[in-house]
N, C-alpha and C. Protein backbone atom coordinates (compact mmCIF):
# COMPACT_ATOMS: atom_id res chain seq x y z
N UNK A 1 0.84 -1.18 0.00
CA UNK A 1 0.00 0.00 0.00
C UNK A 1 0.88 1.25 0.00
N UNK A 2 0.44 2.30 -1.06
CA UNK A 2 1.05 3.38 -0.55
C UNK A 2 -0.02 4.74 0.11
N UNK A 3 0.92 5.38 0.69
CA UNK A 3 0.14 6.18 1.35
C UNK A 3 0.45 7.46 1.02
N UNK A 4 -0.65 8.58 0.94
CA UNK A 4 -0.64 10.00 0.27
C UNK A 4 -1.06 10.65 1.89
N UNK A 5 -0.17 11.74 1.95
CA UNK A 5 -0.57 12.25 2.84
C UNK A 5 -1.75 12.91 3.34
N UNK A 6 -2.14 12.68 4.93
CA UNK A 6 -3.56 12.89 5.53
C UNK A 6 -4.39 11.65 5.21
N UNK A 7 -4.33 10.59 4.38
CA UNK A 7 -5.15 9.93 3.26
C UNK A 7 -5.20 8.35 3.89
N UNK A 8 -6.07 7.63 3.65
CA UNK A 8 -5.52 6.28 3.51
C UNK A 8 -4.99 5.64 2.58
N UNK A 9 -4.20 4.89 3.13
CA UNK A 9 -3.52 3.88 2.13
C UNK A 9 -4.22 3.37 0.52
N UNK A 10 -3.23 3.34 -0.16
CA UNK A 10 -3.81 3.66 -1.77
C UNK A 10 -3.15 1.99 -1.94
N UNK A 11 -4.06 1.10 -2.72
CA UNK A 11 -3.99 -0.28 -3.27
C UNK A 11 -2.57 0.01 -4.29
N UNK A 12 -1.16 -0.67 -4.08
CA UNK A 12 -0.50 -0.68 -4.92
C UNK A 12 -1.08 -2.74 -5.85
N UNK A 13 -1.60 -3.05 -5.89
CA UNK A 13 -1.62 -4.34 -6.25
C UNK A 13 -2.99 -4.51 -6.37
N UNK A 14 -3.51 -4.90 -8.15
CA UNK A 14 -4.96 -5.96 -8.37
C UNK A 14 -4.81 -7.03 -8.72
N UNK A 15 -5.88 -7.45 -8.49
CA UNK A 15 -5.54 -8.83 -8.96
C UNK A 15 -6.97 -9.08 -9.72
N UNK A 16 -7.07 -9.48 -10.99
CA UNK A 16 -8.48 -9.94 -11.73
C UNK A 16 -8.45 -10.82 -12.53
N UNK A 17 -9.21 -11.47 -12.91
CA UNK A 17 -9.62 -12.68 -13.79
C UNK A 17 -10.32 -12.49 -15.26
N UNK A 18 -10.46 -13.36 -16.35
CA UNK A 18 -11.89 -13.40 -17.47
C UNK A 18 -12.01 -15.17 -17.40
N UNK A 19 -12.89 -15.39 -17.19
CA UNK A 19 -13.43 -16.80 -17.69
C UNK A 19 -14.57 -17.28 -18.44
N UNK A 20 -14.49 -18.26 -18.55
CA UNK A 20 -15.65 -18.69 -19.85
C UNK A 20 -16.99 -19.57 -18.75
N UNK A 21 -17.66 -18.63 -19.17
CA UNK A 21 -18.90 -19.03 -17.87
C UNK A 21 -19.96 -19.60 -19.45
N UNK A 22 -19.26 -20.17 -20.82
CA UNK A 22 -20.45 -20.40 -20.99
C UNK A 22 -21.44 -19.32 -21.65
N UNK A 23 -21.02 -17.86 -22.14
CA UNK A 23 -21.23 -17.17 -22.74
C UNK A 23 -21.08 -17.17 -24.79
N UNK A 24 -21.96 -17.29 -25.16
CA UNK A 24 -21.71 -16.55 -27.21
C UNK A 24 -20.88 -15.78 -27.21
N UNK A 25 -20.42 -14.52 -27.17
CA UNK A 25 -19.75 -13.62 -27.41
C UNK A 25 -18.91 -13.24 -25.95
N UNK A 26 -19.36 -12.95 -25.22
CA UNK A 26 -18.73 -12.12 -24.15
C UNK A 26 -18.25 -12.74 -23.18
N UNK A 27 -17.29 -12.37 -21.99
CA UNK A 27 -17.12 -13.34 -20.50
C UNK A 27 -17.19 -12.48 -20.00
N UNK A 28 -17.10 -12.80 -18.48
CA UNK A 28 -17.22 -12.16 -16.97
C UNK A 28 -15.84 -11.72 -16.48
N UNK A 29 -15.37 -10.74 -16.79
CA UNK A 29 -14.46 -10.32 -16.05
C UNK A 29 -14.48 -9.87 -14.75
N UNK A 30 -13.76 -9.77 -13.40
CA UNK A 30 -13.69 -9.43 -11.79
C UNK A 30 -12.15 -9.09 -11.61
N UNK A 31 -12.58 -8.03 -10.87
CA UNK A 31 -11.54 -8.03 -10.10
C UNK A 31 -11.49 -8.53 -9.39
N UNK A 32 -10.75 -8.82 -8.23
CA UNK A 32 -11.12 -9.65 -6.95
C UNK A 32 -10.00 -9.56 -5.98
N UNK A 33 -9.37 -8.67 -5.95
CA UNK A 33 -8.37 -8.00 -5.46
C UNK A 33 -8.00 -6.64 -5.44
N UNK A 34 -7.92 -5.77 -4.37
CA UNK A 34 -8.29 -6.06 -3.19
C UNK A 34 -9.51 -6.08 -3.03
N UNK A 35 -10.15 -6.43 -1.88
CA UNK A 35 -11.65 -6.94 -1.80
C UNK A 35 -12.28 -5.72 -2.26
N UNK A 36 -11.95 -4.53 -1.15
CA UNK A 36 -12.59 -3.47 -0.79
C UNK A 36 -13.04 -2.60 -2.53
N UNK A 37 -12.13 -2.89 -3.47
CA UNK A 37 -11.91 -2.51 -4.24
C UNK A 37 -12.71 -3.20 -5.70
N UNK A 38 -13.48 -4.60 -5.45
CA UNK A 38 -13.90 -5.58 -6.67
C UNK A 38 -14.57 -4.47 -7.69
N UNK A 39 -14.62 -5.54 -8.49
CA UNK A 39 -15.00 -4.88 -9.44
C UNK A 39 -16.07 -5.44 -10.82
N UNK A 40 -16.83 -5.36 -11.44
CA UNK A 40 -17.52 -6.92 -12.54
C UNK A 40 -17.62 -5.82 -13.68
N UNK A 41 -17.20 -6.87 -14.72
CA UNK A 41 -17.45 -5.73 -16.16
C UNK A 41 -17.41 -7.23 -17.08
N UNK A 42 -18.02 -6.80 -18.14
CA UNK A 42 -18.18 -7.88 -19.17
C UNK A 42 -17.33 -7.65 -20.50
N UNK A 43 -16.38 -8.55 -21.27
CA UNK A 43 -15.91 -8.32 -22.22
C UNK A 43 -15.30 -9.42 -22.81
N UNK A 44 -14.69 -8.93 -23.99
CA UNK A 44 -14.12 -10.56 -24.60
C UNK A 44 -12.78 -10.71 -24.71
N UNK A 45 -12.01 -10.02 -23.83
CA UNK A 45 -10.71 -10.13 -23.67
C UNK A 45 -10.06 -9.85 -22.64
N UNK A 46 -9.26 -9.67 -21.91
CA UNK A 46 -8.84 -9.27 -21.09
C UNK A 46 -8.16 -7.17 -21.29
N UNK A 47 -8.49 -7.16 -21.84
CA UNK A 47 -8.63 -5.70 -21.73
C UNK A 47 -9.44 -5.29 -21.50
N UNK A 48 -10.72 -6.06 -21.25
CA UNK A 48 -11.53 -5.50 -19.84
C UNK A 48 -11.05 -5.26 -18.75
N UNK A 49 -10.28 -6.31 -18.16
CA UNK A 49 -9.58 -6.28 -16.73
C UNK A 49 -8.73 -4.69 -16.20
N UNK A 50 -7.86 -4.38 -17.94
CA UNK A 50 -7.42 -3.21 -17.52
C UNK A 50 -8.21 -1.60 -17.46
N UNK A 51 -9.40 -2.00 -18.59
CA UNK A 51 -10.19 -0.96 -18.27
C UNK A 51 -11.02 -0.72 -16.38
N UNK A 52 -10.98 -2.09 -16.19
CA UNK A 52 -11.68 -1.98 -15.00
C UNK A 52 -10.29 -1.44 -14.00
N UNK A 53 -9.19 -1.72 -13.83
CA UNK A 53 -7.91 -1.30 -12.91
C UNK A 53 -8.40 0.25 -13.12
N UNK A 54 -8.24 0.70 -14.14
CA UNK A 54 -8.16 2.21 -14.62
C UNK A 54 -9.64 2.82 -14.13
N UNK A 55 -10.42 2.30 -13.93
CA UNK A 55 -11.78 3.15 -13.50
C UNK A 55 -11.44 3.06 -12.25
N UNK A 56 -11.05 1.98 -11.40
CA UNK A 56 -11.24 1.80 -10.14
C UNK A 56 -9.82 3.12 -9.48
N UNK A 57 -9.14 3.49 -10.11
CA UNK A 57 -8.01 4.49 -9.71
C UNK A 57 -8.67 5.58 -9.85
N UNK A 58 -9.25 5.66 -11.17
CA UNK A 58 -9.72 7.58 -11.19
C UNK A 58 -11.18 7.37 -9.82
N UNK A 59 -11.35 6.37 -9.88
CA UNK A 59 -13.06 6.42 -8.54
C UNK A 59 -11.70 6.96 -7.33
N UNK A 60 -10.48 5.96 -7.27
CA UNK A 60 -9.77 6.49 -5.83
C UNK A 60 -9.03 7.36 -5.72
N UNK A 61 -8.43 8.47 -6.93
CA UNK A 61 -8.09 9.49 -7.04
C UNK A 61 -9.23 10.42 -7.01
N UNK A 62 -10.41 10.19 -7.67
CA UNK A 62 -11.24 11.11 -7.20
C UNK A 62 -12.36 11.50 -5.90
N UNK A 63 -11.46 10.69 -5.23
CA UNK A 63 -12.27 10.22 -3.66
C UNK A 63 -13.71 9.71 -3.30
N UNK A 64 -13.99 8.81 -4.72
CA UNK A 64 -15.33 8.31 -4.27
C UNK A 64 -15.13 7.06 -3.83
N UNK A 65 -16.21 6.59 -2.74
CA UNK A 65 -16.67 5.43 -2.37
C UNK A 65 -16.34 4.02 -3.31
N UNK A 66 -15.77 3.10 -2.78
CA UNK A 66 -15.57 2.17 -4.16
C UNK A 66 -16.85 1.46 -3.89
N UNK A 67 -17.38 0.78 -4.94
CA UNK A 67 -18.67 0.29 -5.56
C UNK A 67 -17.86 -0.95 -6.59
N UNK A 68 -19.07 -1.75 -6.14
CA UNK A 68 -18.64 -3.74 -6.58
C UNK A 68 -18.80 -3.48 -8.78
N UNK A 69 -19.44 -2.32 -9.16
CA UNK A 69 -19.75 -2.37 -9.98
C UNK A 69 -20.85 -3.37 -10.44
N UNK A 70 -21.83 -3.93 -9.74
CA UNK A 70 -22.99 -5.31 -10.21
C UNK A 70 -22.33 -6.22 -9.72
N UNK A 71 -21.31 -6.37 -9.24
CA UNK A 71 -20.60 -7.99 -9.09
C UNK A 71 -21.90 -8.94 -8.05
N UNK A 72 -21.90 -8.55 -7.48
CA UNK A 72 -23.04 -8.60 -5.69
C UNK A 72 -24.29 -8.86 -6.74
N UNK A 73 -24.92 -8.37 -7.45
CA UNK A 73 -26.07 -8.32 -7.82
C UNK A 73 -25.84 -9.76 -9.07
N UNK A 74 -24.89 -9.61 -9.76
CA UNK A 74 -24.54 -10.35 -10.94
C UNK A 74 -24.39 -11.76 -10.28
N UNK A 75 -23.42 -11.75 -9.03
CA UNK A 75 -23.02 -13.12 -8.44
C UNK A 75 -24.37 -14.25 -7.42
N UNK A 76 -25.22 -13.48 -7.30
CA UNK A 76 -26.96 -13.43 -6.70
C UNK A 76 -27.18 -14.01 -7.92
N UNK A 77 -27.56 -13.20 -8.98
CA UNK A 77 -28.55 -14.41 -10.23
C UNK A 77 -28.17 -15.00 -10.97
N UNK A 78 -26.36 -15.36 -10.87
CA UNK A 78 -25.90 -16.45 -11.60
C UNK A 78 -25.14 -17.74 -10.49
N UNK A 79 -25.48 -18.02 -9.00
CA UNK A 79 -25.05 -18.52 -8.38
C UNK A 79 -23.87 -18.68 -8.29
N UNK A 80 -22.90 -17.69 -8.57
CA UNK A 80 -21.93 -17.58 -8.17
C UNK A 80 -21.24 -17.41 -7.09
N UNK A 81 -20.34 -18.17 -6.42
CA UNK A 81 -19.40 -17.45 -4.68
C UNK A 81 -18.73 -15.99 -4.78
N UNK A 82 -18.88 -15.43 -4.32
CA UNK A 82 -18.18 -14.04 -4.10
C UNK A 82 -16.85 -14.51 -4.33
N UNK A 83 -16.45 -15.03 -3.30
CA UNK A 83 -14.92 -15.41 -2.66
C UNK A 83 -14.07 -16.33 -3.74
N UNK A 84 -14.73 -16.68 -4.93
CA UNK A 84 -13.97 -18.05 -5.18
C UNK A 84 -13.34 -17.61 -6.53
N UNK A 85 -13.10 -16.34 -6.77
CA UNK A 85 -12.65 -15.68 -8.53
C UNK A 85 -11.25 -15.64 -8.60
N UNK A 86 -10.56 -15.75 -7.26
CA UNK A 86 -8.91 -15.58 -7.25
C UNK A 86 -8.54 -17.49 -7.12
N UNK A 87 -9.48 -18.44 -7.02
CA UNK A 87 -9.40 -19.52 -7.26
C UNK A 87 -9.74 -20.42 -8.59
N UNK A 88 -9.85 -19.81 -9.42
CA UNK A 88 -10.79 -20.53 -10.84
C UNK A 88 -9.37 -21.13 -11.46
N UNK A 89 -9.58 -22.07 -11.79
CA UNK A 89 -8.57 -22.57 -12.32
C UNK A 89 -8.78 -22.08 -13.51
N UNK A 90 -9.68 -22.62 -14.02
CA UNK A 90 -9.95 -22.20 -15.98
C UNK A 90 -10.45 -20.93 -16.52
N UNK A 91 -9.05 -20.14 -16.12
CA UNK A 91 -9.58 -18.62 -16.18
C UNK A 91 -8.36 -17.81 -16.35
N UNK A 92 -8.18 -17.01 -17.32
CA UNK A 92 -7.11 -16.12 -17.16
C UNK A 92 -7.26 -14.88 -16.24
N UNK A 93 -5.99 -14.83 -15.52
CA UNK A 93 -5.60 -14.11 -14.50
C UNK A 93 -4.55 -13.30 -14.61
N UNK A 94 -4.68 -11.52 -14.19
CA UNK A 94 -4.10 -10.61 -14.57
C UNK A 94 -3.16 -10.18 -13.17
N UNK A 95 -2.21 -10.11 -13.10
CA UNK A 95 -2.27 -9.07 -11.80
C UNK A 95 -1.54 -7.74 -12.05
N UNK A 96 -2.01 -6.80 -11.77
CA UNK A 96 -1.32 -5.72 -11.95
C UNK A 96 -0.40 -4.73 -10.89
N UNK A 97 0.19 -4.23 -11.19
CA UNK A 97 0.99 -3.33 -10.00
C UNK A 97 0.88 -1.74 -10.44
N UNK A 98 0.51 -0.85 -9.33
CA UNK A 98 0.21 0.22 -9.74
C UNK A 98 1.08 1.31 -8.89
N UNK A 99 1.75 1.98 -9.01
CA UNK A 99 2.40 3.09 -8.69
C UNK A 99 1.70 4.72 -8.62
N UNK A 100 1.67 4.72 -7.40
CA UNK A 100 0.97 6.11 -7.59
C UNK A 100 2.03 6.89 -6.88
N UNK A 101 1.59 8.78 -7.77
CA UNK A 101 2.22 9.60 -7.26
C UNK A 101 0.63 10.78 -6.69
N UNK A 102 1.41 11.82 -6.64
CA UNK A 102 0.89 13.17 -5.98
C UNK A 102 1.54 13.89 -6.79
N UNK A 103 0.11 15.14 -7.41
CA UNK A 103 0.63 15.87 -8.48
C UNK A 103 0.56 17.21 -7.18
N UNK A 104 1.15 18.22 -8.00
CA UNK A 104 1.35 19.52 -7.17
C UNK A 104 0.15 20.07 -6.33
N UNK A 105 -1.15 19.54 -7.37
CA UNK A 105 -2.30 20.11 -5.99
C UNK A 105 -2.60 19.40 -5.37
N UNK A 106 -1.71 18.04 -4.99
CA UNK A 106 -1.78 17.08 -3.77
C UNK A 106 -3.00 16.01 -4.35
N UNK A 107 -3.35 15.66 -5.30
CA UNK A 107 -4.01 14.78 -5.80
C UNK A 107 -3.32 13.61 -6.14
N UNK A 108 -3.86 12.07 -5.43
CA UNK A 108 -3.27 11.41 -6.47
C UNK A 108 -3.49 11.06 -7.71
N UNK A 109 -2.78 10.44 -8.45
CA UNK A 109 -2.97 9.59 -9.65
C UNK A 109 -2.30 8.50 -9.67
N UNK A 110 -2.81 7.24 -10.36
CA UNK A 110 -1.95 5.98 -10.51
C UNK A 110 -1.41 6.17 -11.91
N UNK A 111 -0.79 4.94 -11.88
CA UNK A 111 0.17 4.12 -13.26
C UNK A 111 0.54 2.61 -13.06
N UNK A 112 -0.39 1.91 -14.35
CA UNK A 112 -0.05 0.30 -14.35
C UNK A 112 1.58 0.60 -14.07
N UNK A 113 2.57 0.04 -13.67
CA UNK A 113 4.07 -0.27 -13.98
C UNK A 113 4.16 -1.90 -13.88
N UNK A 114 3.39 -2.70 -13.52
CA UNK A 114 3.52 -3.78 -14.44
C UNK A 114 1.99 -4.94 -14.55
N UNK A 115 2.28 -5.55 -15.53
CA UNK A 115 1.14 -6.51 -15.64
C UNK A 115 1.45 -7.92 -16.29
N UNK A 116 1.04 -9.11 -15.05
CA UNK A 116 1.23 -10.09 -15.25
C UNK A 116 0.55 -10.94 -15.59
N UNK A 117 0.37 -12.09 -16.56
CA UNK A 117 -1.00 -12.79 -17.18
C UNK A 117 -0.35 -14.44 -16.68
N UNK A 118 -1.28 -14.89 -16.40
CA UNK A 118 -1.52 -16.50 -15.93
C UNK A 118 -2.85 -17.33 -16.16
N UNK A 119 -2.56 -18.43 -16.76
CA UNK A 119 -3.73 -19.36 -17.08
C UNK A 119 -3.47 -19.95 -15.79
N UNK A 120 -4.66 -20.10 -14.91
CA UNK A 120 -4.95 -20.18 -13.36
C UNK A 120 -4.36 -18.95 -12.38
N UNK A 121 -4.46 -19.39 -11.58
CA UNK A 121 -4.68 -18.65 -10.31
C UNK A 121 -3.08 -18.41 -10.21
N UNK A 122 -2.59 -17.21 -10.29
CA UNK A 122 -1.25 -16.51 -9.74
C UNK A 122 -0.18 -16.94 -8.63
N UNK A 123 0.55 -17.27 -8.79
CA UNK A 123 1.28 -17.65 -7.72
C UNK A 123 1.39 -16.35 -6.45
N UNK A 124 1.13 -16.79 -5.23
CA UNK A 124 0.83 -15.42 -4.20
C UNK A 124 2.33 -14.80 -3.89
């Protein structure tokens, strides 16, 4: 975690998934790392995953509340576990590392500085 002054601690590390739930066109992408932070967006590649990293930074640079994005609502009418997306075996898995600074009017902003891809679950 890094920390901006006065502020709480800012997520240096996501972690998200896409898997094949069984969809025509599209999959279920999640974040699922850090919790506080999930995230659900639908797409057919994993450049969903990074669009979702990148919303979830400008929501915490711009000091709003983080929000599951539907995940909660989505994981309810497709019987899905909350808890079990950093476990899927048959699923590609992203993790990213994010570096944030503080611009002169004391705002932060992030930056991917790296991103790692794995068929299963990431080594911790």
């Amino acid at each position: 975690m890094t920390m901006v002054p006065g502020e709480k601690p800012l997520p240096t590390e996501f972690r998200g998934c896409i898997f094949d739930d069984g969809w025509e066109f599209d999959a279920p992408c999640v974040i699922y790392y850090p919790w506080r932070y999930r995230r659900f967006g639908i797409g057919g590649n994993n450049g969903t995953l990074d669009s979702l990293v990148e919303n979830i930074c400008y929501d915490i640079a711009a000091g709003k509340e983080p929000c599951d994005g539907g995940l909660a609502r989505e994981c309810e009418w497709r019987g899905w576990g909350m808890r079990g997306f950093g476990r899927r075996c048959r699923a590609e898995h992203v993790v990213f590392t994010v570096m944030w600074e503080v611009d002169e009017a004391g705002r932060p902003w992030a930056e991917v500085v790296s991103r790692t891809e794995s068929m299963g679950p990431p080594a911790k």
